[in-house]
N, C-alpha and C. Protein backbone atom coordinates (compact mmCIF):
# COMPACT_ATOMS: atom_id res chain seq x y z
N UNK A 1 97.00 100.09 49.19
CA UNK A 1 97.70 99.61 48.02
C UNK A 1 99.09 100.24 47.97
N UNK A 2 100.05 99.39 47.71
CA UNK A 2 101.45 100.08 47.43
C UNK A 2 101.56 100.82 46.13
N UNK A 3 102.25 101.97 46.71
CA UNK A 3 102.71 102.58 44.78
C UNK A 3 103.72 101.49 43.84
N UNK A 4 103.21 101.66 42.97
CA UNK A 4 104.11 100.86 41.92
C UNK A 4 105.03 101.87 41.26
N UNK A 5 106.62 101.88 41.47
CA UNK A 5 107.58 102.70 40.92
C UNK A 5 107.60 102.91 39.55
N UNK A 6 107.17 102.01 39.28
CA UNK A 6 107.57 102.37 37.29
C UNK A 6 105.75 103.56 37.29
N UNK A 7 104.84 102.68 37.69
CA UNK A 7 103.42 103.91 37.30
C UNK A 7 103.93 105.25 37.58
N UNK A 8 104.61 105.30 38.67
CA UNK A 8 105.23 107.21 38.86
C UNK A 8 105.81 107.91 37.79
N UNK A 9 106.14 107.36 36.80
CA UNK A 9 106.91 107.73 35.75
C UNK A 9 106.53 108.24 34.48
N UNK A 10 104.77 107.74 35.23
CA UNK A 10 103.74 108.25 34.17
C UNK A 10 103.32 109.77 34.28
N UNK A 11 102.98 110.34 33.27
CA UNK A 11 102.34 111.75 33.63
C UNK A 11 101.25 110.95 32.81
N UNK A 12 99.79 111.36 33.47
CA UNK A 12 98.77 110.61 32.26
C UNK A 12 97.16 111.95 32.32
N UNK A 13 97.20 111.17 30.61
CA UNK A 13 96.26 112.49 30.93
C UNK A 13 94.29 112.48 30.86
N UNK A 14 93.20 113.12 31.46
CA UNK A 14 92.21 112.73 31.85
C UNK A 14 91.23 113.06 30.82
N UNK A 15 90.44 111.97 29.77
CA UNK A 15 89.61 112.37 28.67
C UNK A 15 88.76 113.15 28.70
N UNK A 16 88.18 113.12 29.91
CA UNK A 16 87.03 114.75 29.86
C UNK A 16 87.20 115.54 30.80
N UNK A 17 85.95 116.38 31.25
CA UNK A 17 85.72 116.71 32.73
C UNK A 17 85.60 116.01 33.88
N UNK A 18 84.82 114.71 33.81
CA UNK A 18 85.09 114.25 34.89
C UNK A 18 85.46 112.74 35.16
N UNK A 19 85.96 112.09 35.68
CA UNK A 19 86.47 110.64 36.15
C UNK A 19 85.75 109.76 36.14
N UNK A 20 85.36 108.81 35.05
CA UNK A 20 84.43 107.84 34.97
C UNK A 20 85.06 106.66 36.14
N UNK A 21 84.45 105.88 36.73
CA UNK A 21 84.75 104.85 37.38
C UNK A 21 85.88 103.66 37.08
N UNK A 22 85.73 103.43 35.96
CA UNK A 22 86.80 102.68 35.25
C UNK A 22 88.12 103.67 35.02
N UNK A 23 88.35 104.66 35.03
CA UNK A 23 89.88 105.68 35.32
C UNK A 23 90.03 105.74 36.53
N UNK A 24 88.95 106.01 37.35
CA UNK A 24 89.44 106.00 38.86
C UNK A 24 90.26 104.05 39.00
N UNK A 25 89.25 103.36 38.59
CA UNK A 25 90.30 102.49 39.25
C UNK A 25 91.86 102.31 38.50
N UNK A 26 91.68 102.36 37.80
CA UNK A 26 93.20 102.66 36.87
C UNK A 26 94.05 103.55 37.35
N UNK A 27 93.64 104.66 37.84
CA UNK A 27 94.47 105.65 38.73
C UNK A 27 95.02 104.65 39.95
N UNK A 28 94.25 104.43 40.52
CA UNK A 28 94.16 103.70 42.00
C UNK A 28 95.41 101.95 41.30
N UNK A 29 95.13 102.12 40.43
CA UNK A 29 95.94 100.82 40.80
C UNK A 29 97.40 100.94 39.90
N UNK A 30 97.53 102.28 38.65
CA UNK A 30 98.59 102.55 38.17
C UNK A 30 99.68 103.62 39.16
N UNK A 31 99.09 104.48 39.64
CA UNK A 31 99.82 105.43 40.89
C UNK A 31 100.54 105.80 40.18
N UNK A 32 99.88 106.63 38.85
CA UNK A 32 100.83 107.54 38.27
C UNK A 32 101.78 109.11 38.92
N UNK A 33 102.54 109.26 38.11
CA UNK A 33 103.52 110.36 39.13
C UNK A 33 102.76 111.42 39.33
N UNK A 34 101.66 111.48 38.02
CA UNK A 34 101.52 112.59 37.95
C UNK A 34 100.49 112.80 36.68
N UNK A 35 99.59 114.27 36.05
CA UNK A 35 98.43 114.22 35.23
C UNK A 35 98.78 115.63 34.53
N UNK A 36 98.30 115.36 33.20
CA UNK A 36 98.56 116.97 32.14
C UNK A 36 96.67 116.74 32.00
N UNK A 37 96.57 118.24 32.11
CA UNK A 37 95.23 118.68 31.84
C UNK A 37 95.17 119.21 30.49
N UNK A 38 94.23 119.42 30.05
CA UNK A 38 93.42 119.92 28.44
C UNK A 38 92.68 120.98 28.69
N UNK A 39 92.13 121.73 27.33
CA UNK A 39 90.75 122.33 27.53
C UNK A 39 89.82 121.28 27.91
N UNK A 40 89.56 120.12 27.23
CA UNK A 40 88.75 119.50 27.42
C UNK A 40 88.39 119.03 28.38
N UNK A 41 89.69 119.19 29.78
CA UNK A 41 88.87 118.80 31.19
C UNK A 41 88.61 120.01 31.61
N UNK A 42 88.47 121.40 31.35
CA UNK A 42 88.14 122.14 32.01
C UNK A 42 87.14 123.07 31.56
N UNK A 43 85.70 123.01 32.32
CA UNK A 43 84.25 123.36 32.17
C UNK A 43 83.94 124.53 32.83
N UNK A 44 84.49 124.96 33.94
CA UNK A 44 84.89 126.13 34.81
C UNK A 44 85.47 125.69 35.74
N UNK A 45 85.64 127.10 36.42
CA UNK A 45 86.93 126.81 37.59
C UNK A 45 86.59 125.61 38.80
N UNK A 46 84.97 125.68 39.31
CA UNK A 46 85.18 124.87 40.36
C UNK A 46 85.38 123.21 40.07
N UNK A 47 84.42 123.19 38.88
CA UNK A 47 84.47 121.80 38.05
C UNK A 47 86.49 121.27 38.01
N UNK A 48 86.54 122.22 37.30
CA UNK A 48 88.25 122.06 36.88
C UNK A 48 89.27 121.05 38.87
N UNK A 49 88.84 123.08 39.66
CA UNK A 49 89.56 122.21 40.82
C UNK A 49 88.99 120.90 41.49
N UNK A 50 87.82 120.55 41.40
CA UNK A 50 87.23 119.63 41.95
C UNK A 50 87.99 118.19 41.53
N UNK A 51 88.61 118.48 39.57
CA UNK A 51 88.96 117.51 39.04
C UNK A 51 90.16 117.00 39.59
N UNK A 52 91.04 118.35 39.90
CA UNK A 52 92.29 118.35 40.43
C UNK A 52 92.56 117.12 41.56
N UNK A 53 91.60 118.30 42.46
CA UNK A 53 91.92 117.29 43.63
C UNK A 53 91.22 115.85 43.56
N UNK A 54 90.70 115.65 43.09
CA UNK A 54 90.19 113.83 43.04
C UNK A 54 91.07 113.19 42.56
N UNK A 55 92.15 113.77 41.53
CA UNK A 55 93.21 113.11 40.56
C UNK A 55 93.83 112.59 42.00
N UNK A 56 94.63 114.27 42.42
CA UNK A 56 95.14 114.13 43.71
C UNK A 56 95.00 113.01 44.58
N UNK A 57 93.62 112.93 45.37
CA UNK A 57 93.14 112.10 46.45
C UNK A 57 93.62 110.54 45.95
N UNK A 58 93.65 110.81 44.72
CA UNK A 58 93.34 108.82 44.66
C UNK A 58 94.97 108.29 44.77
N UNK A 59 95.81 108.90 44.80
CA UNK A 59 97.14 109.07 44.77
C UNK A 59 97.67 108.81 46.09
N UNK A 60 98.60 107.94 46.33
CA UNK A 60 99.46 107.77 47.28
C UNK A 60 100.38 108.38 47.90
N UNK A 61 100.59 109.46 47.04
CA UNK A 61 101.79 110.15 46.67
C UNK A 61 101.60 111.56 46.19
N UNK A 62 102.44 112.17 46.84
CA UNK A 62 102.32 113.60 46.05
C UNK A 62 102.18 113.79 44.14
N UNK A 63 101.73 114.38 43.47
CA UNK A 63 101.83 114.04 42.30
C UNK A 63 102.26 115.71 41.29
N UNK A 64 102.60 115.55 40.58
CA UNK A 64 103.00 116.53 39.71
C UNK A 64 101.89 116.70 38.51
N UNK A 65 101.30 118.02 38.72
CA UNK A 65 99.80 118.54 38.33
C UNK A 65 100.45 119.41 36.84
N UNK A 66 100.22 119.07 35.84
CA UNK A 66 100.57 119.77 34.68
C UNK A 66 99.35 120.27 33.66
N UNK A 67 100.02 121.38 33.45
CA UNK A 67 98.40 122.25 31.99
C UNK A 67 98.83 122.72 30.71
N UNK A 68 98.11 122.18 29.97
CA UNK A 68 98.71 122.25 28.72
C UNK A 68 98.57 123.97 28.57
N UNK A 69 99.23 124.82 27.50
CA UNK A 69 98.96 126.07 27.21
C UNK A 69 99.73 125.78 26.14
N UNK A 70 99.25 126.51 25.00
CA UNK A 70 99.55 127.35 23.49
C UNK A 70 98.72 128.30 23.33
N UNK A 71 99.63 128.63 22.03
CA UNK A 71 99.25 130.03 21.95
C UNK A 71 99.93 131.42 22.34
N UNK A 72 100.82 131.05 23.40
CA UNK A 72 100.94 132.56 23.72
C UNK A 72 101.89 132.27 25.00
């Protein structure tokens, strides 16, 4: 599938811990630039990187990995 230039422009962000089937294909066919994480996707560390890289994989393209923080 080709990247679509305007989806890169997206940073988008993932409702839970893990990637229901219907976001994967939305990933796969928006080819966003890029994803902001939450507490809410992250359950522990391996869960968390596992999430990472699947965002990653489905991506055409290098992507720009962002995490929310407050507080401090």
């Amino acid at each position: 599938m080709k990247a679509h230039p305007a989806g890169q422009l997206i940073v988008m962000g993932v409702p839970g811990p893990k990637i229901t089937d219907g976001l994967r294909d939305l990933i796969r066919r928006v080819q966003p630039g890029g994803f902001i994480f939450f507490t809410r996707n992250m359950a522990e560390a391996a869960q968390f990187h596992g999430l990472v890289k699947e965002c990653a994989d489905l991506l055409e393209h290098p992507a720009i990995m962002t995490v929310d923080q407050e507080g401090g």
